[in-house]
C-alpha atoms as a PDB file:
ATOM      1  CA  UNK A   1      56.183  52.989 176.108  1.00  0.00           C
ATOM      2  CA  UNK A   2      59.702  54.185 176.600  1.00  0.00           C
ATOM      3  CA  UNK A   3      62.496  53.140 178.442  1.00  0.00           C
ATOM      4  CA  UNK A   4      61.905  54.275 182.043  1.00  0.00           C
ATOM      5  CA  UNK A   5      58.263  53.042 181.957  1.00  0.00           C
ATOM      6  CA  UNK A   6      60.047  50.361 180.589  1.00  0.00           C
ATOM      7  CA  UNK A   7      62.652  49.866 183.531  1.00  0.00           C
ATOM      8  CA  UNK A   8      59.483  50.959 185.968  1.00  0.00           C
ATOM      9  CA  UNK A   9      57.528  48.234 184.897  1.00  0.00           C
ATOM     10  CA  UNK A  10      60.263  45.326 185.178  1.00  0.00           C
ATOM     11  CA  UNK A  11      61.223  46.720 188.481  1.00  0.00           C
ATOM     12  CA  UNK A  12      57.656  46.931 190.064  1.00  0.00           C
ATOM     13  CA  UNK A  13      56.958  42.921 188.268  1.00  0.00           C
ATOM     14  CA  UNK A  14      60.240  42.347 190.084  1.00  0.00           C
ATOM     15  CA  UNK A  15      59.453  43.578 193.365  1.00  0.00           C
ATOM     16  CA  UNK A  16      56.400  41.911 193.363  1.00  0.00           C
ATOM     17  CA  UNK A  17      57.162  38.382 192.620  1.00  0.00           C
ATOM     18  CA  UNK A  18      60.211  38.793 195.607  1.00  0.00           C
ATOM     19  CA  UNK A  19      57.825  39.832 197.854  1.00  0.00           C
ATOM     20  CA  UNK A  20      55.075  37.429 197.109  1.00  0.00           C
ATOM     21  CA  UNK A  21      54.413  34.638 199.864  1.00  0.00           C
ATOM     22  CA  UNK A  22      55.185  31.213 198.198  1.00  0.00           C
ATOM     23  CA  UNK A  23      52.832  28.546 199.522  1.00  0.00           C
ATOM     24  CA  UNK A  24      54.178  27.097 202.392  1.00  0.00           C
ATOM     25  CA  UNK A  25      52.497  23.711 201.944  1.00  0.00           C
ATOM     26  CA  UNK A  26      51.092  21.618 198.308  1.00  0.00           C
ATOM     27  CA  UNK A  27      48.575  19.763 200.455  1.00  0.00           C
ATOM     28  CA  UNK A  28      47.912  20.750 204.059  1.00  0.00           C
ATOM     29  CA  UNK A  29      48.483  17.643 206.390  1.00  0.00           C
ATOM     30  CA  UNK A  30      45.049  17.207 207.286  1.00  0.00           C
ATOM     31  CA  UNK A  31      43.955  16.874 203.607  1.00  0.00           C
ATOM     32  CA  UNK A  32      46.693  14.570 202.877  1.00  0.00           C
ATOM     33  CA  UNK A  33      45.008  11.981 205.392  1.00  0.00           C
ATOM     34  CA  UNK A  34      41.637  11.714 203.249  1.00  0.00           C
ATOM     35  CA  UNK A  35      42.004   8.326 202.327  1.00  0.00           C
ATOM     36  CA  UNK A  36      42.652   6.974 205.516  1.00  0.00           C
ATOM     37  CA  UNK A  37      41.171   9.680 208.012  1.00  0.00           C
ATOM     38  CA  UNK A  38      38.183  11.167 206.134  1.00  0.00           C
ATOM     39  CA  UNK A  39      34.359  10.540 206.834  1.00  0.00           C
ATOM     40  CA  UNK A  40      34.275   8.489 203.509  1.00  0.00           C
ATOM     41  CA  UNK A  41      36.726   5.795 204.334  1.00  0.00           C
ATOM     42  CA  UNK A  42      35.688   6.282 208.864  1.00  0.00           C
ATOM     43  CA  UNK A  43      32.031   6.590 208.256  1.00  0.00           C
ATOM     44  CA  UNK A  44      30.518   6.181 205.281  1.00  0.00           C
ATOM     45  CA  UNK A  45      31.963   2.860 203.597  1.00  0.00           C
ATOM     46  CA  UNK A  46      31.024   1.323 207.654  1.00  0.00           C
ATOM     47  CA  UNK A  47      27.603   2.387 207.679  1.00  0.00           C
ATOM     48  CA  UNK A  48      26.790   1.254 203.641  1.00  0.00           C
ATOM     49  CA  UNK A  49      28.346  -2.078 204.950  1.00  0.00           C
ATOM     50  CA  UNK A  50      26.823  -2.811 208.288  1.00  0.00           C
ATOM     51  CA  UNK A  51      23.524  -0.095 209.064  1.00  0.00           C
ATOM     52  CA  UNK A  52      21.215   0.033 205.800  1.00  0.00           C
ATOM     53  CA  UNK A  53      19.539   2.263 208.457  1.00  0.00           C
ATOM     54  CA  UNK A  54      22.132   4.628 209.874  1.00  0.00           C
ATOM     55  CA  UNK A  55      23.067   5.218 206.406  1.00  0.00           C
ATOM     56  CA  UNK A  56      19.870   6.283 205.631  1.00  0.00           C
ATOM     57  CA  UNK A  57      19.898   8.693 208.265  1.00  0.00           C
ATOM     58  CA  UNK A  58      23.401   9.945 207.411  1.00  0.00           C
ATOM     59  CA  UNK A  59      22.306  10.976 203.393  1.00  0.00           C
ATOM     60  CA  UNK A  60      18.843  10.809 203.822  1.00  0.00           C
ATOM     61  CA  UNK A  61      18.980   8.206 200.653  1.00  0.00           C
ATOM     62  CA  UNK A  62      18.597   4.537 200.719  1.00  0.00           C
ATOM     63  CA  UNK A  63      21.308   2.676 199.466  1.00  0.00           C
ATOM     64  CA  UNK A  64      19.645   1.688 195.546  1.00  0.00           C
ATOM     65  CA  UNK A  65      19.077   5.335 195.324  1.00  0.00           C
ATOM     66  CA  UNK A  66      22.161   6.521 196.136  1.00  0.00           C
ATOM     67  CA  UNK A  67      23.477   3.567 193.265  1.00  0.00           C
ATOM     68  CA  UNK A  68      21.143   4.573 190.715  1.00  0.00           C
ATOM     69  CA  UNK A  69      21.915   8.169 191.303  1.00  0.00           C
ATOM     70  CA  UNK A  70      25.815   7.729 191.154  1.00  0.00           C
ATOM     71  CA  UNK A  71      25.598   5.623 187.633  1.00  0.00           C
ATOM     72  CA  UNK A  72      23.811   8.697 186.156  1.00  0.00           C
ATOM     73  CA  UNK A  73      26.400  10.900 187.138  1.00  0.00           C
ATOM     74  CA  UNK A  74      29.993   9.309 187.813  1.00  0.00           C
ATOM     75  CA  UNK A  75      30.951   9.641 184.286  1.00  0.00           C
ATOM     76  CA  UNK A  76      30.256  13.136 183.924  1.00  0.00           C
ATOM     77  CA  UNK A  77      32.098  13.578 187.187  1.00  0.00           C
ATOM     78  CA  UNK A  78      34.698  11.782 186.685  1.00  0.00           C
ATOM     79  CA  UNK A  79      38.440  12.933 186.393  1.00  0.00           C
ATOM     80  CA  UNK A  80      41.804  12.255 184.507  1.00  0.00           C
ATOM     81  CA  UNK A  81      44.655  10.828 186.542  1.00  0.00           C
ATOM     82  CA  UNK A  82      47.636  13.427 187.061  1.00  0.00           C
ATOM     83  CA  UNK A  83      50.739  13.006 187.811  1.00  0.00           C
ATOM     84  CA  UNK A  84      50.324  16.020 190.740  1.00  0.00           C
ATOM     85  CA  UNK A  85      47.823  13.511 192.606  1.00  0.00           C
ATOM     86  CA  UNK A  86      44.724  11.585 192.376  1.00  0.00           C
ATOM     87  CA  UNK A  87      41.145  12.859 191.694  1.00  0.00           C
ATOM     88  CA  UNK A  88      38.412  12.775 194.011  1.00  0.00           C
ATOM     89  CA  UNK A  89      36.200   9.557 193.101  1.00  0.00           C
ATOM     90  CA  UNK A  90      32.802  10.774 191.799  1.00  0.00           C
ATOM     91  CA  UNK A  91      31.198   8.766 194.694  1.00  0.00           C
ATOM     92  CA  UNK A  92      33.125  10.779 196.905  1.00  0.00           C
ATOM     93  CA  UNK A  93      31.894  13.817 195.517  1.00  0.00           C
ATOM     94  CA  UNK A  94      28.130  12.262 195.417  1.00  0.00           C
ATOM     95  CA  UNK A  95      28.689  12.093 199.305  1.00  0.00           C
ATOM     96  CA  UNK A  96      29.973  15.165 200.519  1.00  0.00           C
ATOM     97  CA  UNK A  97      27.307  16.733 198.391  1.00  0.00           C
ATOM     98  CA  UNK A  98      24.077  14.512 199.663  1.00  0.00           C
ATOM     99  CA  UNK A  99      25.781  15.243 203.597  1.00  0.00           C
ATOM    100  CA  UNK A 100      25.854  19.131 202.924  1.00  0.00           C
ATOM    101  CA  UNK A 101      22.460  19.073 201.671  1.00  0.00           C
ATOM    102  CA  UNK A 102      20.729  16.305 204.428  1.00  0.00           C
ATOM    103  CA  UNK A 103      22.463  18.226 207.289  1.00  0.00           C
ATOM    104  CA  UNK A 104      22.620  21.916 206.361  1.00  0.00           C
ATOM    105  CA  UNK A 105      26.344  21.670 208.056  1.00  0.00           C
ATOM    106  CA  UNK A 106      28.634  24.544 206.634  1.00  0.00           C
ATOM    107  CA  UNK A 107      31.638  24.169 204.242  1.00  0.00           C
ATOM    108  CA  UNK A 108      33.830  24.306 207.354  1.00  0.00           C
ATOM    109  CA  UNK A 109      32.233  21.388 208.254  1.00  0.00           C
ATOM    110  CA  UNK A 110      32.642  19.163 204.830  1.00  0.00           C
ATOM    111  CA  UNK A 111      36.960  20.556 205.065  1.00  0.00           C
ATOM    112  CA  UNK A 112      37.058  18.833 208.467  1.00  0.00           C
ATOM    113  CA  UNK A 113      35.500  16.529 208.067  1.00  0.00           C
ATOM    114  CA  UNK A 114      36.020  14.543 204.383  1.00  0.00           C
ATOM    115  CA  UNK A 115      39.181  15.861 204.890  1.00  0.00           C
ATOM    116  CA  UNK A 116      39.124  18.182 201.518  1.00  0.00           C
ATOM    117  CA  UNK A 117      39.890  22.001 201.236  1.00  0.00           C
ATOM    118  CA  UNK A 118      36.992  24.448 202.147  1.00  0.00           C
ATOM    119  CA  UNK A 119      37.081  25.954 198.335  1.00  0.00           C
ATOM    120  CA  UNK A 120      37.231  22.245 196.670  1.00  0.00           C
ATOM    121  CA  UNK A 121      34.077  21.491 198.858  1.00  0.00           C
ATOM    122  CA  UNK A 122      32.216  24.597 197.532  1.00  0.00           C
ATOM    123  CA  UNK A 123      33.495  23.461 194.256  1.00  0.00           C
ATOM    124  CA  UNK A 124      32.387  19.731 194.460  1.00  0.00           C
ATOM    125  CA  UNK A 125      28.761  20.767 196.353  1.00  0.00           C
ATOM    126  CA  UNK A 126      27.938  23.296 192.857  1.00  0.00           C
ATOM    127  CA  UNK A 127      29.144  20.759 190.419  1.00  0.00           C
ATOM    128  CA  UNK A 128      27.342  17.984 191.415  1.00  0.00           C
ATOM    129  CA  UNK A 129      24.074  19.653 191.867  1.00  0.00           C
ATOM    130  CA  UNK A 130      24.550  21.123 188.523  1.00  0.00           C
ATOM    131  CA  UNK A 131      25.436  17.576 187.084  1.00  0.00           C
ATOM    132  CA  UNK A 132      22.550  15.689 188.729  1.00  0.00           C
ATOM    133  CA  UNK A 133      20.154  18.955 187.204  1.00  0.00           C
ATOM    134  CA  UNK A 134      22.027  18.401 183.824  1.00  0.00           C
ATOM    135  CA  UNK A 135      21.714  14.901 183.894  1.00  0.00           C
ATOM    136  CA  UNK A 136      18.102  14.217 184.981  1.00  0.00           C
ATOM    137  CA  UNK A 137      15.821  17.333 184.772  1.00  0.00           C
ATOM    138  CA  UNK A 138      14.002  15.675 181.651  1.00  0.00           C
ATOM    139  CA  UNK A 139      13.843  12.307 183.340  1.00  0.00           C
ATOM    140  CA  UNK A 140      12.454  13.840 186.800  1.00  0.00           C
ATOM    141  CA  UNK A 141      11.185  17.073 185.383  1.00  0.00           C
ATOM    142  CA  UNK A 142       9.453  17.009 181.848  1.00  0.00           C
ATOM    143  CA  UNK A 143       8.090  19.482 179.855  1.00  0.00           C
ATOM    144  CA  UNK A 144       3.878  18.192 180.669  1.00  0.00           C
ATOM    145  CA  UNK A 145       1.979  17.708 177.332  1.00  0.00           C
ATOM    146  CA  UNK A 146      -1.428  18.302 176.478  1.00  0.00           C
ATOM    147  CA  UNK A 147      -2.235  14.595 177.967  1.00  0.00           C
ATOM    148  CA  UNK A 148      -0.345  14.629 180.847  1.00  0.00           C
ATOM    149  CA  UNK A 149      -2.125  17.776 181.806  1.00  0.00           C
ATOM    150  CA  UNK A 150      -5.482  16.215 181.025  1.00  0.00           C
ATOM    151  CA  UNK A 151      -4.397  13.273 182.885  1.00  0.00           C
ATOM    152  CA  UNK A 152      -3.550  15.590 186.088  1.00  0.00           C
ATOM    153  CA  UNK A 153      -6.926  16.916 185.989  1.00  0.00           C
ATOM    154  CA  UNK A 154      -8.573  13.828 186.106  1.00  0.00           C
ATOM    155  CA  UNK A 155      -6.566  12.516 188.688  1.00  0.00           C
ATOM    156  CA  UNK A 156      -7.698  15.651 190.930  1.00  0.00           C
ATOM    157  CA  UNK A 157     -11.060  15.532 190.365  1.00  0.00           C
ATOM    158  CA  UNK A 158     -11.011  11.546 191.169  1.00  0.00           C
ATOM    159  CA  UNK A 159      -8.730  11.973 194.219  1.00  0.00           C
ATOM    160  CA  UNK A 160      -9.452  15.250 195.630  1.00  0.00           C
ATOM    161  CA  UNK A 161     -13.048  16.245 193.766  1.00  0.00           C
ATOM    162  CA  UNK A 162     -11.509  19.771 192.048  1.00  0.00           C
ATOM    163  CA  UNK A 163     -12.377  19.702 188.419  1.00  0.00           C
ATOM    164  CA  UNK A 164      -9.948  21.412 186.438  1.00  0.00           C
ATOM    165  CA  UNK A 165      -6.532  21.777 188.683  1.00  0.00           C
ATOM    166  CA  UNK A 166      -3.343  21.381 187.468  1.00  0.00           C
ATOM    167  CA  UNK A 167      -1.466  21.177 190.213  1.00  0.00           C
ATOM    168  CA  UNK A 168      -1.499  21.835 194.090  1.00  0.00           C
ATOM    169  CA  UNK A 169       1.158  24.975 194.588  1.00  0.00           C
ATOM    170  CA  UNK A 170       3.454  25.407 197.603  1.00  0.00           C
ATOM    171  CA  UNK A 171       6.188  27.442 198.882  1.00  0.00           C
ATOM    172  CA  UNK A 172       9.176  27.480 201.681  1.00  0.00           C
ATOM    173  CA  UNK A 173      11.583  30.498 202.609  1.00  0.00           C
ATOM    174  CA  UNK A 174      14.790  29.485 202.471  1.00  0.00           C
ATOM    175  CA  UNK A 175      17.180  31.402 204.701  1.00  0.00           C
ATOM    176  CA  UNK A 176      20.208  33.229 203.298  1.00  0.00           C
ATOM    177  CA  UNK A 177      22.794  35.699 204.257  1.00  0.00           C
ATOM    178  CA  UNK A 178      21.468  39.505 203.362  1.00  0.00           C
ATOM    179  CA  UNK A 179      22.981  40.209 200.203  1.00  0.00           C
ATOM    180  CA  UNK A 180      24.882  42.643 199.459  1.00  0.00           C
ATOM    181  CA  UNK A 181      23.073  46.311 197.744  1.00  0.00           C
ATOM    182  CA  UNK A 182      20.034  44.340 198.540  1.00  0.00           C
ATOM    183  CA  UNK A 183      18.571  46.572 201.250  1.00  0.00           C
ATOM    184  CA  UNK A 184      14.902  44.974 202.420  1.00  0.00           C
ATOM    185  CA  UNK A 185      14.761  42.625 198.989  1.00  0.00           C
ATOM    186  CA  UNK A 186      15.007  39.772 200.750  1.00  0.00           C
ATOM    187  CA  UNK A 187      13.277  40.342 203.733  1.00  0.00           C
ATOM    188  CA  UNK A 188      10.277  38.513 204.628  1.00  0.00           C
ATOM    189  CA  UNK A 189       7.738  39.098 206.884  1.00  0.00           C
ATOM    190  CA  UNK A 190       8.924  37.083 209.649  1.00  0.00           C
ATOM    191  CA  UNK A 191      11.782  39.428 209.928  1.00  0.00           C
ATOM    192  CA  UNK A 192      14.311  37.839 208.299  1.00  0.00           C
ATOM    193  CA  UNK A 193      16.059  37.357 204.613  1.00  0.00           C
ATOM    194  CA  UNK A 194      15.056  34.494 202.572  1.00  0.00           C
ATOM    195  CA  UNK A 195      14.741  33.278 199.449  1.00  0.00           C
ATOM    196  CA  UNK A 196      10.894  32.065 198.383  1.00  0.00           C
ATOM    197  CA  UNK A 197      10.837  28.505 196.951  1.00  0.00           C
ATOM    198  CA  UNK A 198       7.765  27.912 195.350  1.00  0.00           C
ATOM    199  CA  UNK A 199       7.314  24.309 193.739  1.00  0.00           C
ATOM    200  CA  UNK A 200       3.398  22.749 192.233  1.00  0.00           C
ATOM    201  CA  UNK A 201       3.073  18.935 192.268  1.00  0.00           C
ATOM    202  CA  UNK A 202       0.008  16.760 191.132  1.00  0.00           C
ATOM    203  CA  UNK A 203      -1.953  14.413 192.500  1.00  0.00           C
ATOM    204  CA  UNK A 204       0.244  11.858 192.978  1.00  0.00           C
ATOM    205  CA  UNK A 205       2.832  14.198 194.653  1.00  0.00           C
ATOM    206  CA  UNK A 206       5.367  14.383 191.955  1.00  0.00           C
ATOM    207  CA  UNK A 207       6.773  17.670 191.304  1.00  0.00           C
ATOM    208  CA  UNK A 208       6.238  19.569 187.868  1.00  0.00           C
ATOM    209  CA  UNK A 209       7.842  22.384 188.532  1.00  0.00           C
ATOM    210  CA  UNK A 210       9.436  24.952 190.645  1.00  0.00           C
ATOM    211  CA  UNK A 211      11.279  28.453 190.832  1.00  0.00           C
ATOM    212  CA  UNK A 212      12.318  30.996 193.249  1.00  0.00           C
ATOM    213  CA  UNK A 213      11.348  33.886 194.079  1.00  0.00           C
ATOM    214  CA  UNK A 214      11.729  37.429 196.134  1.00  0.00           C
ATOM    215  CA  UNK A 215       9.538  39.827 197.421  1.00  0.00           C
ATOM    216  CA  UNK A 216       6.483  40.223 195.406  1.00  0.00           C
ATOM    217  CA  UNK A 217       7.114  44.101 195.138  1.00  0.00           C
ATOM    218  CA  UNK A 218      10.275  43.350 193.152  1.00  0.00           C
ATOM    219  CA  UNK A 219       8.117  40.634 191.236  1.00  0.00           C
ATOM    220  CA  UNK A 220       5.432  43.441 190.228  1.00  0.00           C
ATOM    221  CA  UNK A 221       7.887  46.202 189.345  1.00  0.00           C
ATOM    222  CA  UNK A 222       9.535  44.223 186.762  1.00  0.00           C
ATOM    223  CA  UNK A 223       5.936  43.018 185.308  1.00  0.00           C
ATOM    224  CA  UNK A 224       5.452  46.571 185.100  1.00  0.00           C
ATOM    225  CA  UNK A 225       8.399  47.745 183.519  1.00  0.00           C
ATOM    226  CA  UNK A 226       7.737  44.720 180.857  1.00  0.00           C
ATOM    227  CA  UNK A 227       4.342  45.922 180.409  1.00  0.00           C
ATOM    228  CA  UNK A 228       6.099  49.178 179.950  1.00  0.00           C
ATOM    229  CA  UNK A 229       8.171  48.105 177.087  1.00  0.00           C
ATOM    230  CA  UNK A 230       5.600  46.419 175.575  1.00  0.00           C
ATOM    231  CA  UNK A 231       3.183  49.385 175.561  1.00  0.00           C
ATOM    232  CA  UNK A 232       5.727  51.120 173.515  1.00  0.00           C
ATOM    233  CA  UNK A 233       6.130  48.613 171.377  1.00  0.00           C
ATOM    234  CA  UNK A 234       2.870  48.714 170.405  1.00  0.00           C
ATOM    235  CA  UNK A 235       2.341  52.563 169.949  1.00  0.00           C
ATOM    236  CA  UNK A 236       5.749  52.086 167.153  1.00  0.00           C
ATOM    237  CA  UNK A 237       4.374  50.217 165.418  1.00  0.00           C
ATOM    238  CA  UNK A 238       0.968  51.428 165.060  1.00  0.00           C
ATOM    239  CA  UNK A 239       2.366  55.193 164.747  1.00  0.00           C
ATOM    240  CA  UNK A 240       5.409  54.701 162.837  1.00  0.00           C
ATOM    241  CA  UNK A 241       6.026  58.381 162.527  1.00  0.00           C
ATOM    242  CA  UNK A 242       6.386  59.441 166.000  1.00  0.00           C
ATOM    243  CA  UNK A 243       8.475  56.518 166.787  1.00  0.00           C
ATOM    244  CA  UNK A 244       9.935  57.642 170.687  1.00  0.00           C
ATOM    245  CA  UNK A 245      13.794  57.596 170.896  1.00  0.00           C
ATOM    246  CA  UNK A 246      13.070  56.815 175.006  1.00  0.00           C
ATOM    247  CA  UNK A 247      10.629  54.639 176.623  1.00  0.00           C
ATOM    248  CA  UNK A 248       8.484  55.930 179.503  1.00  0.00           C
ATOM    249  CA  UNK A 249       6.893  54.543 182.321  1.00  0.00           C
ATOM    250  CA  UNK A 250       2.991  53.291 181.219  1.00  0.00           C
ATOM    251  CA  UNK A 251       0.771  56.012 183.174  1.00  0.00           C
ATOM    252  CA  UNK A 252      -1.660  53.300 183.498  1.00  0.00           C
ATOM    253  CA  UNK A 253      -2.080  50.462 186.404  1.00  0.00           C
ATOM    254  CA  UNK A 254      -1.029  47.492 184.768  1.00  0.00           C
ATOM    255  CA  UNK A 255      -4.632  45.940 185.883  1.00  0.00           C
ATOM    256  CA  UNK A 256      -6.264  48.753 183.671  1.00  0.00           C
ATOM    257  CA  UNK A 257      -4.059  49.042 180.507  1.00  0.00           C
ATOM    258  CA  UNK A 258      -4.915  47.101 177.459  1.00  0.00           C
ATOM    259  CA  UNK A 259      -2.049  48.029 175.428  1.00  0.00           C
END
């Protein structure tokens, strides 16, 4: 680099930082009233206090729940103390998170109305799920072993008379905004885009398991381009010699091949 792109550089880094808008506020005035103004202090704290019921109804949670819950995850939620200002309480977070998902209200919403920034609320809504799926997927979700799954089966066939099931399987679209590149991915039949939650619980109604899925065209294409791979795989190694430098598409159905 020589001196002009030098001198060109500087003077465009120069430019720049001149002409950049500085922040005109640290903390917008309706944030700054949180602790006095926000739905956690207004509404909340009143209804744990006074209405067992309405509380209920506002985080579809009872009250030892939503305690048992928040001692499994305030300490990986909680914060240091700054200097700048003070951290959101992890019981704080616990709540804006169990009102987004009880109510289905927006992110617009949660800014307005706990009184914290629209990106922090996105922030606080993925951390906390992720924490409480950290925390207790082996407490809520184990791995089944070979006598749990016995002991599903007998619970079927004593409960519901089917010998041998494993599990009773279910699904749910979820709605979401088309993605982008996605084309008709995500569209379902009832004409419009969604995400397919498919869950399988036992007798008892306790979940084992669950995933999500898309269209079952996408689904089948990738089985087929894994049965692909794996056809190939198998032809190397049993001809050695005429080991291909590309894979190709299996000519056969995936219901016919046997590798």
């Amino acid at each position: 680099m020589d001196a002009v792109q030098v001198f060109v550089f500087a003077a465009t880094g120069y430019l720049y930082l001149k002409n950049k808008r500085k922040r005109r506020l640290w903390v917008h005035p309706i944030n700054a009233a949180r602790p006095t103004h926000g739905h956690f202090v207004t509404l909340y704290r009143p209804l744990r206090e006074r209405d067992p019921t309405k509380s209920y109804n506002y985080l579809r949670m009872s009250i030892p729940s939503f305690d048992e819950l928040l001692s499994k995850v305030r300490e990986p939620l909680m914060k240091r103390d700054t200097n700048m200002r003070d951290p959101i309480p992890p019981e704080e977070m616990l709540v804006i998170t169990l009102r987004y998902l009880a109510s289905g209200c927006s992110l617009q919403d949660l800014h307005y109305n706990f009184r914290v920034g629209r990106s922090t609320a996105g922030e606080i809504v993925r951390k906390v799920c992720q924490t409480i799926w950290d925390t207790m997927r082996e407490e809520c979700l184990p791995t089944p072993t070979d006598a749990a799954w016995a002991q599903i089966a007998a619970t079927f066939l004593e409960r519901a008379n089917f010998p041998n099931c494993l599990g009773a399987m279910d699904g749910k679209h979820v709605r979401i905004v088309k993605p982008l590149q996605s084309g008709s991915l995500y569209h379902n039949y009832k004409h419009y885009f969604s995400i397919g939650i498919m869950a399988v619980a036992d007798a008892n109604y306790n979940f084992l398991c669950g995933c999500g899925v898309i269209r079952e065209r996408f689904r089948l294409h990738n089985l087929q381009e894994l049965h692909t791979v794996e056809c190939n795989r198998k032809w190397d190694t049993a001809h050695p010699r005429t080991r291909t430098f590309a894979w190709h598409r299996c000519p056969r159905p995936l219901r016919l091949c046997r590798g």
